[in-house]
C-alpha atoms as a PDB file:
ATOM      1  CA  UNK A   1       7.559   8.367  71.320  1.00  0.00           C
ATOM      2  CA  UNK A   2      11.502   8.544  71.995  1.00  0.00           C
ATOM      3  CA  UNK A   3      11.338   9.900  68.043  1.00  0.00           C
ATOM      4  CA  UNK A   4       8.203  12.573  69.045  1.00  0.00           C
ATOM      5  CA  UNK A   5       5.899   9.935  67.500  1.00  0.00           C
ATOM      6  CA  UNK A   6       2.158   9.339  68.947  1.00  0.00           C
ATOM      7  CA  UNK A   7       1.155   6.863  66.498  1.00  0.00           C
ATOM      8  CA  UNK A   8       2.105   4.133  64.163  1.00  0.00           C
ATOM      9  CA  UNK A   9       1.354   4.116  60.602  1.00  0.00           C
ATOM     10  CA  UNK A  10       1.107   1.493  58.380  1.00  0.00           C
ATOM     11  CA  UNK A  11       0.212  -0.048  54.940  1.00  0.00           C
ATOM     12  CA  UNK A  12      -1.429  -2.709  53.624  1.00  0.00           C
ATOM     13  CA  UNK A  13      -3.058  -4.708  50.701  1.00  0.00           C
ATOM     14  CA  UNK A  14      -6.921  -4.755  50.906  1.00  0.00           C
ATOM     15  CA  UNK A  15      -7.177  -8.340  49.857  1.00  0.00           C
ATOM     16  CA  UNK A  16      -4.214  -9.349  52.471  1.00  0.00           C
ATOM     17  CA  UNK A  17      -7.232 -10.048  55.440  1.00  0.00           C
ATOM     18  CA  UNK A  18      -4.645 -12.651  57.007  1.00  0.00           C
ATOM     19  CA  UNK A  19      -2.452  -9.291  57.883  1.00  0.00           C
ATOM     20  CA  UNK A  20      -5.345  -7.114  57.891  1.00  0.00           C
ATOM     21  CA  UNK A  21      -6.797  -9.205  61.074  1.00  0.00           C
ATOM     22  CA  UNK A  22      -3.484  -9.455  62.672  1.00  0.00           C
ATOM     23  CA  UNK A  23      -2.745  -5.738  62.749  1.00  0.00           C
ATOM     24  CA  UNK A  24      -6.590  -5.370  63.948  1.00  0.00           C
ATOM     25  CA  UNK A  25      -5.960  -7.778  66.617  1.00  0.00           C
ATOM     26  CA  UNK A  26      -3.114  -4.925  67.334  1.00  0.00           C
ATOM     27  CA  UNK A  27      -5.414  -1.967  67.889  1.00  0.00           C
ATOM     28  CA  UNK A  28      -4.657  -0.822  64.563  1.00  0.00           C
ATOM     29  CA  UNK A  29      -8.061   1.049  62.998  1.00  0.00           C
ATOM     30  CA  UNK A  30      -8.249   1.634  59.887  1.00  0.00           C
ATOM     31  CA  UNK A  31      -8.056   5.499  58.607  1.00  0.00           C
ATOM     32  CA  UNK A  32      -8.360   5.606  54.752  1.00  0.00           C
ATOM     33  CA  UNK A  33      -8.015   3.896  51.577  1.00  0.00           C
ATOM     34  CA  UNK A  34      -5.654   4.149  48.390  1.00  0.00           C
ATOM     35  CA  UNK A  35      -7.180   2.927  45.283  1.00  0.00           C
ATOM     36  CA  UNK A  36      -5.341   3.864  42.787  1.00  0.00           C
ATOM     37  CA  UNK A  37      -1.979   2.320  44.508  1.00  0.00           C
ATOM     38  CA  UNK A  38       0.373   0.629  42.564  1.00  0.00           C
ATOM     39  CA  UNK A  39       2.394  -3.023  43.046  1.00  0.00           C
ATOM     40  CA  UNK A  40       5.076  -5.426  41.218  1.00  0.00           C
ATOM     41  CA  UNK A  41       3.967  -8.508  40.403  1.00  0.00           C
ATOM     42  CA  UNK A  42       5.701 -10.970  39.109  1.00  0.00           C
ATOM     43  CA  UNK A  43       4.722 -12.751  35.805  1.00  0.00           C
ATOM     44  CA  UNK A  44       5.628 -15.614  33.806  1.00  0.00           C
ATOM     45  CA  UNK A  45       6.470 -15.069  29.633  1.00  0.00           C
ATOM     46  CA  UNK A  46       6.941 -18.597  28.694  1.00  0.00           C
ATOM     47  CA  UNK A  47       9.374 -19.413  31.318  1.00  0.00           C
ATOM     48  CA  UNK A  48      11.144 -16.067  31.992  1.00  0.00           C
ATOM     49  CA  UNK A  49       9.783 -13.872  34.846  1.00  0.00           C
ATOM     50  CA  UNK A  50       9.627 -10.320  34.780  1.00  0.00           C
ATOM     51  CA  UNK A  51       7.471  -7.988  36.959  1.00  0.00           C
ATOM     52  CA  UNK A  52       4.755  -5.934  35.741  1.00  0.00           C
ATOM     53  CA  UNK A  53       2.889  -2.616  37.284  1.00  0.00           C
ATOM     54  CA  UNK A  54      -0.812  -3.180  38.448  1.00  0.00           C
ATOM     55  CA  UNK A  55      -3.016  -1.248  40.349  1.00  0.00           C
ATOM     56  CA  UNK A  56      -4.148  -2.669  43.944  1.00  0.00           C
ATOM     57  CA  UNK A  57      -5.685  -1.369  47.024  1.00  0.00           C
ATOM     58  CA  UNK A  58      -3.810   0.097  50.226  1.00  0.00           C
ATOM     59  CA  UNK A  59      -5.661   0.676  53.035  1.00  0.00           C
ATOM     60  CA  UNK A  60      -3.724   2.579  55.730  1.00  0.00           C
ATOM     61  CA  UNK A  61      -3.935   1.719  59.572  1.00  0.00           C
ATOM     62  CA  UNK A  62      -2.925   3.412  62.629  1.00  0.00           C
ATOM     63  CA  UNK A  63      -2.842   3.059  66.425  1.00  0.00           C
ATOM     64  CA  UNK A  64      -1.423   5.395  69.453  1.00  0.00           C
ATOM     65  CA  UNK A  65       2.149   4.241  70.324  1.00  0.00           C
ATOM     66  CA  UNK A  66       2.563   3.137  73.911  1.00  0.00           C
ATOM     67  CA  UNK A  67       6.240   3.467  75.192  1.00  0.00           C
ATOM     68  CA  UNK A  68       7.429   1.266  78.672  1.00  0.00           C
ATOM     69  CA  UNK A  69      10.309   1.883  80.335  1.00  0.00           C
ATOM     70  CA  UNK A  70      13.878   0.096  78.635  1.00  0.00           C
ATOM     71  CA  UNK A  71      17.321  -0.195  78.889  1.00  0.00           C
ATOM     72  CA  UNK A  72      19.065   2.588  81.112  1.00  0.00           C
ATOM     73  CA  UNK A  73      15.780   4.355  81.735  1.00  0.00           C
ATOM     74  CA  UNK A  74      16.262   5.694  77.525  1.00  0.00           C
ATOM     75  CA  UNK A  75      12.622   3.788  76.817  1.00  0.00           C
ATOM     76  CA  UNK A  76      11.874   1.543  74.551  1.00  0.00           C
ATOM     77  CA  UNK A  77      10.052   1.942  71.400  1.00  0.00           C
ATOM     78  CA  UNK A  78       7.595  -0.504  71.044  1.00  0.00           C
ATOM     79  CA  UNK A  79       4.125  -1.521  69.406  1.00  0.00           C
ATOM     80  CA  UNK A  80       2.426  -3.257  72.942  1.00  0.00           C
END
């Protein structure tokens, strides 16, 4: 809110449900879906990595930002 910001925006993998719980555990809800997204991934050619381009799921999550009172009465940004 100190930045004019009502909500928090984030992305994740769809297949990451470890982070995916955590962030619901949060109060983040889930708003929409990118499947067409891409990622690096790292491969192995017969003992040399490189990275290679593949397509994965992000799934985009928000939730309101709460501000509570900080250091010299300037707030404190936070995710509570």
């Amino acid at each position: 809110r100190g930045w004019g910001q009502e909500e928090l925006l984030l992305l994740v993998e769809e297949g990451n449900e470890p982070a995916i719980k955590l962030y619901r555990n949060m109060g983040y809800k889930n708003v929409w879906a990118d499947p067409t997204a891409k990622a690096s991934m790292p491969v192995d050619f017969g003992g040399n990595t490189a990275m290679q381009t593949v397509t994965v799921t992000n799934v985009a999550m928000k939730k309101p930002i709460r501000t509570k009172p900080g250091l010299l009465g300037m707030g404190f940004f936070g995710i509570f």
